[in-house]
PDB file of N, CA and C in Angstrom:
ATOM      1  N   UNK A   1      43.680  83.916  69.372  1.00  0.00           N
ATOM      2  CA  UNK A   1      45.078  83.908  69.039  1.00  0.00           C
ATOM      3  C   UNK A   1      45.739  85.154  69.607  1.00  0.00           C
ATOM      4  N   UNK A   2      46.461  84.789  70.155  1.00  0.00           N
ATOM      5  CA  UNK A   2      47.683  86.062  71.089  1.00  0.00           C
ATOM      6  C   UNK A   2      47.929  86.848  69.815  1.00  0.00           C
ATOM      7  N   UNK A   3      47.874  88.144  69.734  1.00  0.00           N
ATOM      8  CA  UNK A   3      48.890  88.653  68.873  1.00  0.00           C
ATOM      9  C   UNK A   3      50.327  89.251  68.985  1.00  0.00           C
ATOM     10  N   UNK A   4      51.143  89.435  67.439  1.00  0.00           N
ATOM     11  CA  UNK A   4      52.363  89.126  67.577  1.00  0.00           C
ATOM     12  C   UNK A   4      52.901  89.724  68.210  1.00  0.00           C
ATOM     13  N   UNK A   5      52.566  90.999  68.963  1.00  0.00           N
ATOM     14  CA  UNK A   5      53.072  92.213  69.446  1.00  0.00           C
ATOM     15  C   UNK A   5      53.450  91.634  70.630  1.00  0.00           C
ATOM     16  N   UNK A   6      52.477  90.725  71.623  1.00  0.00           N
ATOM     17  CA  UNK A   6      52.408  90.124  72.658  1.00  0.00           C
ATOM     18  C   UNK A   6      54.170  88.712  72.785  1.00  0.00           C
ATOM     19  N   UNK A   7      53.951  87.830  71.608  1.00  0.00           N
ATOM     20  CA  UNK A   7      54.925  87.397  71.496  1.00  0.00           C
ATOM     21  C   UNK A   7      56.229  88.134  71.258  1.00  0.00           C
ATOM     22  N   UNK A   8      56.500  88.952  70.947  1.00  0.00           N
ATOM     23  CA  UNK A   8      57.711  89.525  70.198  1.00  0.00           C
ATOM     24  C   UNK A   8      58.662  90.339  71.658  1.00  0.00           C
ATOM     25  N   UNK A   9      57.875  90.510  73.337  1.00  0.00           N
ATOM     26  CA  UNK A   9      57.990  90.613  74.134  1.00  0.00           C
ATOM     27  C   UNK A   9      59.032  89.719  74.496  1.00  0.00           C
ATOM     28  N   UNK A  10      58.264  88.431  74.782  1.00  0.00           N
ATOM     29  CA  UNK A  10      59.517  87.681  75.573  1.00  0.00           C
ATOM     30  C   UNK A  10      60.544  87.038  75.142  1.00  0.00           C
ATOM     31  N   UNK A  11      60.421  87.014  73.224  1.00  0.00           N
ATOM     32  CA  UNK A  11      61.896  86.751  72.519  1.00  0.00           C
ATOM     33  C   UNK A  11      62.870  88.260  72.384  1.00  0.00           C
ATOM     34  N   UNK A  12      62.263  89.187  72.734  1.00  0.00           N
ATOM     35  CA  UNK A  12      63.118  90.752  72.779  1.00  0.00           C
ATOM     36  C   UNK A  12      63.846  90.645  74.673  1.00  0.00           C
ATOM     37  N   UNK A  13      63.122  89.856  74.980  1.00  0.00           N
ATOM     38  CA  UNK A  13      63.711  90.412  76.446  1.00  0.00           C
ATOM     39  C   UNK A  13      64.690  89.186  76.366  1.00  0.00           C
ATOM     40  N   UNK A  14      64.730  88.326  76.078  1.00  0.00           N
ATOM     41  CA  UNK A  14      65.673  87.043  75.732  1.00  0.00           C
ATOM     42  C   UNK A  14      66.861  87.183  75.096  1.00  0.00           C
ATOM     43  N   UNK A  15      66.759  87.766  73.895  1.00  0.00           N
ATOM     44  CA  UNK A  15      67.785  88.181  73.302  1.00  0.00           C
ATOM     45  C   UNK A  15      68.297  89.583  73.822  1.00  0.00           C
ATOM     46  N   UNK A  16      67.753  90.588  74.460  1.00  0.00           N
ATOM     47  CA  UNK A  16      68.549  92.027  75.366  1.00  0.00           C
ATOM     48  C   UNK A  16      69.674  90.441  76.595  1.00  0.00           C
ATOM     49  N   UNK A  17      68.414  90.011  77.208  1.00  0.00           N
ATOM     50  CA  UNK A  17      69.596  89.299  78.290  1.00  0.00           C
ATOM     51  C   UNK A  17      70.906  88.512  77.545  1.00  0.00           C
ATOM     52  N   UNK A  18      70.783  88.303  76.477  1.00  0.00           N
ATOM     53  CA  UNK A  18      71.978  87.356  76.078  1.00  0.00           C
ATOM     54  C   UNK A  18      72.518  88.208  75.588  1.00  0.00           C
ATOM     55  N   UNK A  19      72.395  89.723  75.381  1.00  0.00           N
ATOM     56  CA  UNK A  19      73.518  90.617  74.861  1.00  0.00           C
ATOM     57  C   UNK A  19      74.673  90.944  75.672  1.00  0.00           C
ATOM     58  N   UNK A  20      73.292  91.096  77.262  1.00  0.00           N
ATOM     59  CA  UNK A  20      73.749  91.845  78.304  1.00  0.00           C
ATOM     60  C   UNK A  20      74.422  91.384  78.748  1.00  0.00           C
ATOM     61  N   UNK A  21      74.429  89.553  78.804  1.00  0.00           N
ATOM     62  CA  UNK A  21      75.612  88.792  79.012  1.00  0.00           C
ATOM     63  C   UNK A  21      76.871  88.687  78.497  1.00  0.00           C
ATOM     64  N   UNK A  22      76.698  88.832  77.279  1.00  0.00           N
ATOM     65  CA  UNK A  22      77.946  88.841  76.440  1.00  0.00           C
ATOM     66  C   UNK A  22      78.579  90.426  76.469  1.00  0.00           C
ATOM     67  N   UNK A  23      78.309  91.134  77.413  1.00  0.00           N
ATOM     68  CA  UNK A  23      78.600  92.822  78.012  1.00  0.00           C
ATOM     69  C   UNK A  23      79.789  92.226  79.423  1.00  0.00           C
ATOM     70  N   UNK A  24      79.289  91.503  79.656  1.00  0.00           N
ATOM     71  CA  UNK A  24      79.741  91.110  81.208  1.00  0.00           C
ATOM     72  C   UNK A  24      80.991  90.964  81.186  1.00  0.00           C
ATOM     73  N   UNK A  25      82.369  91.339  81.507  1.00  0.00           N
ATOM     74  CA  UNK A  25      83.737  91.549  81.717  1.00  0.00           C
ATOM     75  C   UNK A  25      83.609  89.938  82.499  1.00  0.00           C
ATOM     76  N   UNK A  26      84.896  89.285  82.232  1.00  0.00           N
ATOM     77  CA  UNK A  26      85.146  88.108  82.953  1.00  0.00           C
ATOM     78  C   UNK A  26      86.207  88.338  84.103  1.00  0.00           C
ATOM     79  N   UNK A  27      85.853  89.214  84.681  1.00  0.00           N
ATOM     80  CA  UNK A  27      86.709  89.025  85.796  1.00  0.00           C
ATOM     81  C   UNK A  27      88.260  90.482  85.506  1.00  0.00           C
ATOM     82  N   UNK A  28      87.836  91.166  84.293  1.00  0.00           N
ATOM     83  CA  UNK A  28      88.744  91.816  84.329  1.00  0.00           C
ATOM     84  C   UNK A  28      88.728  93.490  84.405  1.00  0.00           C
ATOM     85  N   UNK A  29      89.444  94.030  85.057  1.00  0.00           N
ATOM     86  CA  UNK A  29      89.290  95.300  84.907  1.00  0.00           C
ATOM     87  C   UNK A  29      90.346  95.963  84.197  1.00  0.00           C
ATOM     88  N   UNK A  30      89.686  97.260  83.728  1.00  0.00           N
ATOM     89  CA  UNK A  30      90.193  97.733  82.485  1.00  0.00           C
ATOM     90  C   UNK A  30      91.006  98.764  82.998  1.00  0.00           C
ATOM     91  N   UNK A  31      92.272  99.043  82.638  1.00  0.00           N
ATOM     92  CA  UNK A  31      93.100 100.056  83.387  1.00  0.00           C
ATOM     93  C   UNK A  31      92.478 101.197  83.128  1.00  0.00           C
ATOM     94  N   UNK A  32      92.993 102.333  83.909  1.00  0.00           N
ATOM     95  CA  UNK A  32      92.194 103.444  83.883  1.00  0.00           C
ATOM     96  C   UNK A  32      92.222 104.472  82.599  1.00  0.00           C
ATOM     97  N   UNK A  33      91.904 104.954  81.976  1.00  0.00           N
ATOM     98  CA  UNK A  33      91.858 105.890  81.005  1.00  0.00           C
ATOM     99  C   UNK A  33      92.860 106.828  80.995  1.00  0.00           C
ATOM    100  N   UNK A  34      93.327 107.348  82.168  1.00  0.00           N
ATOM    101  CA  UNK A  34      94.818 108.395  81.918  1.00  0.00           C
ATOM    102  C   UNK A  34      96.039 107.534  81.737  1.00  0.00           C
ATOM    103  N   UNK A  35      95.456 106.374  81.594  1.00  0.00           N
ATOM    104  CA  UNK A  35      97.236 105.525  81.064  1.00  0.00           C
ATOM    105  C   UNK A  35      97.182 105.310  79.545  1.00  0.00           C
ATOM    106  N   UNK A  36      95.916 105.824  78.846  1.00  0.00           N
ATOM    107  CA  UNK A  36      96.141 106.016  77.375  1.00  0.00           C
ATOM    108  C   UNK A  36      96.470 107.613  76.570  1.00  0.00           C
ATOM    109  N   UNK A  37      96.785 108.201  78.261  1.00  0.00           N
ATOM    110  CA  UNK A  37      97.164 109.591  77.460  1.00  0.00           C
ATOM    111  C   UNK A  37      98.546 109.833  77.996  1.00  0.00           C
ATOM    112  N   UNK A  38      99.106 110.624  76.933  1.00  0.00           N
ATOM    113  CA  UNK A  38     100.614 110.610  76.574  1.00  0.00           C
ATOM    114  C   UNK A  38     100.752 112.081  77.762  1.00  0.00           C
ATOM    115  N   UNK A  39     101.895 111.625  78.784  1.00  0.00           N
ATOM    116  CA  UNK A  39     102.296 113.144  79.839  1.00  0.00           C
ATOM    117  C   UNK A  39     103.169 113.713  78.978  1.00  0.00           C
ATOM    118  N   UNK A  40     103.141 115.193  78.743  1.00  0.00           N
ATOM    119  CA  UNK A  40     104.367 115.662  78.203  1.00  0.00           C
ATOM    120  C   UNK A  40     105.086 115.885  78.803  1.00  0.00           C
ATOM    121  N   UNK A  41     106.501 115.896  78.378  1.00  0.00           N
ATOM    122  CA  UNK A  41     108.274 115.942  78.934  1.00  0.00           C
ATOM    123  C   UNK A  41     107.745 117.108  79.691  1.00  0.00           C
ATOM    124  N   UNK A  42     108.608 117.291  81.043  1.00  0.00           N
ATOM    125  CA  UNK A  42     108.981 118.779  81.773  1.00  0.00           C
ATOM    126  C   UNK A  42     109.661 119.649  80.742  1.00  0.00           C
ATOM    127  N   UNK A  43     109.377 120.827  80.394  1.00  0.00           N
ATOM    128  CA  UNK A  43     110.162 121.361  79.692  1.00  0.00           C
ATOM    129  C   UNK A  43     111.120 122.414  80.809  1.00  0.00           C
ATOM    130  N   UNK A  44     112.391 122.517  80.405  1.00  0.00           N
ATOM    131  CA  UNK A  44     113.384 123.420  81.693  1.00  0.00           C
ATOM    132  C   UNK A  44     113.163 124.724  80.503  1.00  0.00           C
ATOM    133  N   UNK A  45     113.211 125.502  81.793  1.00  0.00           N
ATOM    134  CA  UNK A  45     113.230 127.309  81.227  1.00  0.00           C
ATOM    135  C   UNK A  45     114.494 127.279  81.227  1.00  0.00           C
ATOM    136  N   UNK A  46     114.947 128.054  79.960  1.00  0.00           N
ATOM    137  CA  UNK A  46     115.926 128.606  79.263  1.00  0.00           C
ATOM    138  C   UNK A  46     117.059 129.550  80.382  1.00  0.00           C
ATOM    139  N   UNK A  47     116.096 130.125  81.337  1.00  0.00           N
ATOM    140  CA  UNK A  47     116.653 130.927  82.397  1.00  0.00           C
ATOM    141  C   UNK A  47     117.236 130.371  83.723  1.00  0.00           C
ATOM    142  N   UNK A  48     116.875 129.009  83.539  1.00  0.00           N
ATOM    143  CA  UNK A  48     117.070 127.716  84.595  1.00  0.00           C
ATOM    144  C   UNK A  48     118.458 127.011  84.614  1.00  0.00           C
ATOM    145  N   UNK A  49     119.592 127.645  83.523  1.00  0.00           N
ATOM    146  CA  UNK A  49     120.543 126.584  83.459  1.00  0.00           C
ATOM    147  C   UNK A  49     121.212 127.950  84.679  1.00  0.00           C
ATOM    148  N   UNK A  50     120.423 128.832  84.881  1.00  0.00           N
ATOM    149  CA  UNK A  50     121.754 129.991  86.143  1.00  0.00           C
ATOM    150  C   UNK A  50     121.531 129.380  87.468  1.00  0.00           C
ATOM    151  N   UNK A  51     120.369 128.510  87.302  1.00  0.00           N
ATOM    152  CA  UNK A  51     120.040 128.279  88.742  1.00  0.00           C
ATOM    153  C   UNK A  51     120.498 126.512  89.267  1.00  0.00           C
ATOM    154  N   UNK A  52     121.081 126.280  90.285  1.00  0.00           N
ATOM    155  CA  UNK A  52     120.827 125.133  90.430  1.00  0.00           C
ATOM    156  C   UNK A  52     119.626 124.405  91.313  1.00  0.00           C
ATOM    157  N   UNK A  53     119.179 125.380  91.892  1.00  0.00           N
ATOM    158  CA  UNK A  53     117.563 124.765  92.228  1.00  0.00           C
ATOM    159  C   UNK A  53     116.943 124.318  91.277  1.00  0.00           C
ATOM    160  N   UNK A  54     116.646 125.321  90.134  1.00  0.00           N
ATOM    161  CA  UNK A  54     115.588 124.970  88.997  1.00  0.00           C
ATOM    162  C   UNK A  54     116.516 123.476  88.128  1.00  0.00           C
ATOM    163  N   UNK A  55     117.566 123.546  87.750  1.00  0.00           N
ATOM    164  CA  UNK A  55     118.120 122.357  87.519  1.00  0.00           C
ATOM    165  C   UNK A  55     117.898 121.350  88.399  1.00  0.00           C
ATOM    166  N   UNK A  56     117.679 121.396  89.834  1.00  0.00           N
ATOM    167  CA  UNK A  56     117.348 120.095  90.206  1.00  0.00           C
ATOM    168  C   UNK A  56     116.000 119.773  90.294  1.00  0.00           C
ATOM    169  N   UNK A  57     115.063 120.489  90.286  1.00  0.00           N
ATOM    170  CA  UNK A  57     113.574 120.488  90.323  1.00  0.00           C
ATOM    171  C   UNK A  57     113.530 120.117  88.981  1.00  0.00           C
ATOM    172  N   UNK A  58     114.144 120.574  87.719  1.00  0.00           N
ATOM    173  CA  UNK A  58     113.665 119.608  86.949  1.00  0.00           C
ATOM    174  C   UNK A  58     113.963 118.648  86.142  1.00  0.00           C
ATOM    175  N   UNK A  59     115.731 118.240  87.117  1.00  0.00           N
ATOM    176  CA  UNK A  59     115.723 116.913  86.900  1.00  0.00           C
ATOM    177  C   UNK A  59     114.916 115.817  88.128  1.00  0.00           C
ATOM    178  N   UNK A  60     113.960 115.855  89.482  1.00  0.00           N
ATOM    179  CA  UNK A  60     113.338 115.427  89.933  1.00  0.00           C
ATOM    180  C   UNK A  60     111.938 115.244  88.900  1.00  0.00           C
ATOM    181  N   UNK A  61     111.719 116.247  88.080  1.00  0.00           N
ATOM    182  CA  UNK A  61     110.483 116.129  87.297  1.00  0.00           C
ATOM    183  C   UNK A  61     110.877 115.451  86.245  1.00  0.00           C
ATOM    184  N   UNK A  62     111.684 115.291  85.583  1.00  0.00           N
ATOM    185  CA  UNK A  62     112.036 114.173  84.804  1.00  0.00           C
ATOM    186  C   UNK A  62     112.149 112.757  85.393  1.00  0.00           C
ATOM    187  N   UNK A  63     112.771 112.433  86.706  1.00  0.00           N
ATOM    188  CA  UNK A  63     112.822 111.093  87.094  1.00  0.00           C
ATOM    189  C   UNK A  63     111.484 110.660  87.201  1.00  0.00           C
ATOM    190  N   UNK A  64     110.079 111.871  87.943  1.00  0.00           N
ATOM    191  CA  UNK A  64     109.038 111.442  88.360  1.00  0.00           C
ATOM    192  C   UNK A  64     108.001 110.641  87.484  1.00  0.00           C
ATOM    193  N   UNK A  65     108.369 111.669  86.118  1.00  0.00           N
ATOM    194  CA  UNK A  65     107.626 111.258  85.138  1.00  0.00           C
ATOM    195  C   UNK A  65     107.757 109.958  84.484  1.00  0.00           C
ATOM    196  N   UNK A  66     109.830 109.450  84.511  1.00  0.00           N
ATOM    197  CA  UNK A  66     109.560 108.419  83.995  1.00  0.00           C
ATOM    198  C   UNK A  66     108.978 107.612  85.189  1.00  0.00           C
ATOM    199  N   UNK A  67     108.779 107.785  86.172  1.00  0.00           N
ATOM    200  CA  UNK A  67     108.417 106.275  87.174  1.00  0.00           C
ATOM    201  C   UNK A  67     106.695 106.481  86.926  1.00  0.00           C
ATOM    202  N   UNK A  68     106.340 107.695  86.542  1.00  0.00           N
ATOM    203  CA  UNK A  68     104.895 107.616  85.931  1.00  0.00           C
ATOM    204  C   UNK A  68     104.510 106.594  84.897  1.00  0.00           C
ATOM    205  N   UNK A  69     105.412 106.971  83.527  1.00  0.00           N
ATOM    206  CA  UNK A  69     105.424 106.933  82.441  1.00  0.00           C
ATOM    207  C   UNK A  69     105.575 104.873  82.593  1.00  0.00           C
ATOM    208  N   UNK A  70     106.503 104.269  83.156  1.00  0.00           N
ATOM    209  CA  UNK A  70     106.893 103.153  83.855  1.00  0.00           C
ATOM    210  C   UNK A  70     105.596 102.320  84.348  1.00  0.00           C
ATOM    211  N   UNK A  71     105.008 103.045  85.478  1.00  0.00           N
ATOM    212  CA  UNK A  71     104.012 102.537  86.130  1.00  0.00           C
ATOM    213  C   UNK A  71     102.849 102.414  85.217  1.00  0.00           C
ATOM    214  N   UNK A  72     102.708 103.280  84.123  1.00  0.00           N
ATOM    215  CA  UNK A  72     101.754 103.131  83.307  1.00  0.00           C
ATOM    216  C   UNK A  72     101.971 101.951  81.949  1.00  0.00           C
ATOM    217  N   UNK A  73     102.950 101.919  82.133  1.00  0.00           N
ATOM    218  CA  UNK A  73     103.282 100.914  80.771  1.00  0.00           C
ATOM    219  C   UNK A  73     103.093  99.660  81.518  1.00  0.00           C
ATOM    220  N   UNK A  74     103.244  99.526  82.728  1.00  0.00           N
ATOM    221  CA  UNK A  74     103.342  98.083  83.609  1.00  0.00           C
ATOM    222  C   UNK A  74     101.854  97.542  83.513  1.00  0.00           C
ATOM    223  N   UNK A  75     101.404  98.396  84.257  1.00  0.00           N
ATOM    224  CA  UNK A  75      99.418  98.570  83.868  1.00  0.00           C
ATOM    225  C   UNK A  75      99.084  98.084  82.856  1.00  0.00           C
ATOM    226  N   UNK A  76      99.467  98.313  81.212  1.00  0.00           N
ATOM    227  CA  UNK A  76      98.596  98.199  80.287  1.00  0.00           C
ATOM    228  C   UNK A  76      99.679  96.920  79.924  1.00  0.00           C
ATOM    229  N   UNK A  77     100.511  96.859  80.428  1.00  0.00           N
ATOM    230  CA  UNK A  77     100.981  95.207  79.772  1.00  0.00           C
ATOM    231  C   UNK A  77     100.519  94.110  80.451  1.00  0.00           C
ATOM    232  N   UNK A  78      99.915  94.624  82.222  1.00  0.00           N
ATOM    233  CA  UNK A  78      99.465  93.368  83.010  1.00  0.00           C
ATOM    234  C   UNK A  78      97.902  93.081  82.646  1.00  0.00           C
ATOM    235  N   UNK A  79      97.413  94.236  81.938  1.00  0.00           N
ATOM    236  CA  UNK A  79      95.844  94.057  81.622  1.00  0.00           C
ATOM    237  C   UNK A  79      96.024  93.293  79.962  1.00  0.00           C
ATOM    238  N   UNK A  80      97.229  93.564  79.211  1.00  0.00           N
ATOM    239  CA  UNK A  80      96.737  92.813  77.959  1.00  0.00           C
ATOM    240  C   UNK A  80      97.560  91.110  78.117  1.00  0.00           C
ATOM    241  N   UNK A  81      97.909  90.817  79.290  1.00  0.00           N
ATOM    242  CA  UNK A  81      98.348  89.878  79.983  1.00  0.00           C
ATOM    243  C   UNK A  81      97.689  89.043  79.865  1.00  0.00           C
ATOM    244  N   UNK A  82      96.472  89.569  81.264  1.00  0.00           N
ATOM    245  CA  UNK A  82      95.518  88.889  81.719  1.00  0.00           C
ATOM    246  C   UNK A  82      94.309  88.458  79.887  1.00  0.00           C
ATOM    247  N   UNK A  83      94.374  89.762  79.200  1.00  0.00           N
ATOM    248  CA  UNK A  83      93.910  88.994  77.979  1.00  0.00           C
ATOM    249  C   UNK A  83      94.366  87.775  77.256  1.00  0.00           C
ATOM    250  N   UNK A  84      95.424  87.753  77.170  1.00  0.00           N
ATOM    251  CA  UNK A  84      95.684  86.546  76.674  1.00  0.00           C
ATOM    252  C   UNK A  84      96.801  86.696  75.390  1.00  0.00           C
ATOM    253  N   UNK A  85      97.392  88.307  75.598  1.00  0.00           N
ATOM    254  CA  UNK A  85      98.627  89.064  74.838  1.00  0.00           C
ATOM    255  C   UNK A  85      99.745  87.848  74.906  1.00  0.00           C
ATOM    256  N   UNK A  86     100.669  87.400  74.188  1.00  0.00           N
ATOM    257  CA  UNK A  86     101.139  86.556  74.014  1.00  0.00           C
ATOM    258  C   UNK A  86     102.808  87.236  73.913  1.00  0.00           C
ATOM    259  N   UNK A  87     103.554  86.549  74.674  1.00  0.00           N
ATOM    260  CA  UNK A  87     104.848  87.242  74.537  1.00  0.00           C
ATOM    261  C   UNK A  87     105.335  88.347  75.398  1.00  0.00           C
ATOM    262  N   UNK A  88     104.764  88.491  76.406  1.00  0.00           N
ATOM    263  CA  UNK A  88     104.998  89.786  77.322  1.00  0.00           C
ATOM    264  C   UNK A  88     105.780  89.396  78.833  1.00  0.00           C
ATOM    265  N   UNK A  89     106.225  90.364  78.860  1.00  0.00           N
ATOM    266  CA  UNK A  89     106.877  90.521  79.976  1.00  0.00           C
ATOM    267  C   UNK A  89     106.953  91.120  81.203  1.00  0.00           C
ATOM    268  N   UNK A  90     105.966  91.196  81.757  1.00  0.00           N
ATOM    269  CA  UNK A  90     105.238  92.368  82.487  1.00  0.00           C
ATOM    270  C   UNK A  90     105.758  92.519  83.406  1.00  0.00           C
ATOM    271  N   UNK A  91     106.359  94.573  84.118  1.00  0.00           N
ATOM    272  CA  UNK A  91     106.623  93.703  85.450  1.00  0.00           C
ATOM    273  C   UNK A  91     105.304  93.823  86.625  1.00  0.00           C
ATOM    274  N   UNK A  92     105.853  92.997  87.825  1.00  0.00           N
ATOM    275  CA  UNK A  92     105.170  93.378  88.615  1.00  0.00           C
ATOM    276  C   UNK A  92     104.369  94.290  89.361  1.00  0.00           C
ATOM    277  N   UNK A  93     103.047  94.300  90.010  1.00  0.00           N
ATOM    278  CA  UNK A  93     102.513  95.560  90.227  1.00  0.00           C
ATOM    279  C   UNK A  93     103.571  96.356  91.525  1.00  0.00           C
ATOM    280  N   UNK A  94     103.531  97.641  91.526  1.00  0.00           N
ATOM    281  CA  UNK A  94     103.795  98.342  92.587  1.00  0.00           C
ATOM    282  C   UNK A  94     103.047  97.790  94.150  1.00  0.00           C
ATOM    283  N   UNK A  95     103.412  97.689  94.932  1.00  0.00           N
ATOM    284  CA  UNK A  95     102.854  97.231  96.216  1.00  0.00           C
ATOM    285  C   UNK A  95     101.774  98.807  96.454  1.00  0.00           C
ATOM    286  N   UNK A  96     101.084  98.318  97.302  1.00  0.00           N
ATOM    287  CA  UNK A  96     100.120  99.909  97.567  1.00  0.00           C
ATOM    288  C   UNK A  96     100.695  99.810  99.148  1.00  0.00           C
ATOM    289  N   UNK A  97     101.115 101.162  99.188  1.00  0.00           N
ATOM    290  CA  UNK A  97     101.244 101.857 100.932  1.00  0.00           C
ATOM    291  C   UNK A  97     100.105 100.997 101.409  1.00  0.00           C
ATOM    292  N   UNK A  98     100.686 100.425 103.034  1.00  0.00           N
ATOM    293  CA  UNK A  98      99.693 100.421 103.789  1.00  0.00           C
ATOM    294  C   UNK A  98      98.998 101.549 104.717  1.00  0.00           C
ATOM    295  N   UNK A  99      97.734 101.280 104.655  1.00  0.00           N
ATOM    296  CA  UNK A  99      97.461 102.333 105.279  1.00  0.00           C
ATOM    297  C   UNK A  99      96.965 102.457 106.827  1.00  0.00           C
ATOM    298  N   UNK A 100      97.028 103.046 107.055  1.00  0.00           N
ATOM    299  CA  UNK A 100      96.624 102.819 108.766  1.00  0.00           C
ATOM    300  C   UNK A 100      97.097 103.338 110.059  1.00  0.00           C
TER     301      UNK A 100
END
């Protein structure tokens, strides 16, 4: 008689593979991890309202951030989309530069 140690092998490797399956992403990828962290506002120096350079540098850092802030919300609404989020409105992805 085999002993149980011997059996308990190929129902352990049976059940790891049907875990490992149910691990397996269907086709989706998960947005990246810095779109669950919050950018903080530009803050303008106090000494910045004498200048109009520094006023425009950081109203450019304010526009940038929201088209950050934008691009990241687009991301996590097209990934809970593709889940099966109900009610959304996503917009479209950004085109990527070609390169070449």
């Amino acid at each position: 008689m085999r002993s149980s140690r011997f059996l308990m092998l190929p129902l352990a490797l049976a059940a790891s593979g049907s875990l490992v399956s149910g691990c397996v992403s269907k086709g989706l990828a998960f947005p990246p991890s810095v779109d669950l962290r919050v950018e903080p506002k530009p803050v303008l120096a106090p000494d910045a309202i004498y200048s109009e350079a520094a006023l425009d540098a950081y109203d450019i850092a304010i526009e940038a951030r929201g088209d950050r802030l934008a691009a990241q919300v687009g991301r996590l609404c097209r990934f809970f989309d593709t889940m099966g989020m109900k009610g959304l409105d996503c917009p479209p992805p950004e085109p990527r530069p070609k390169q070449g």
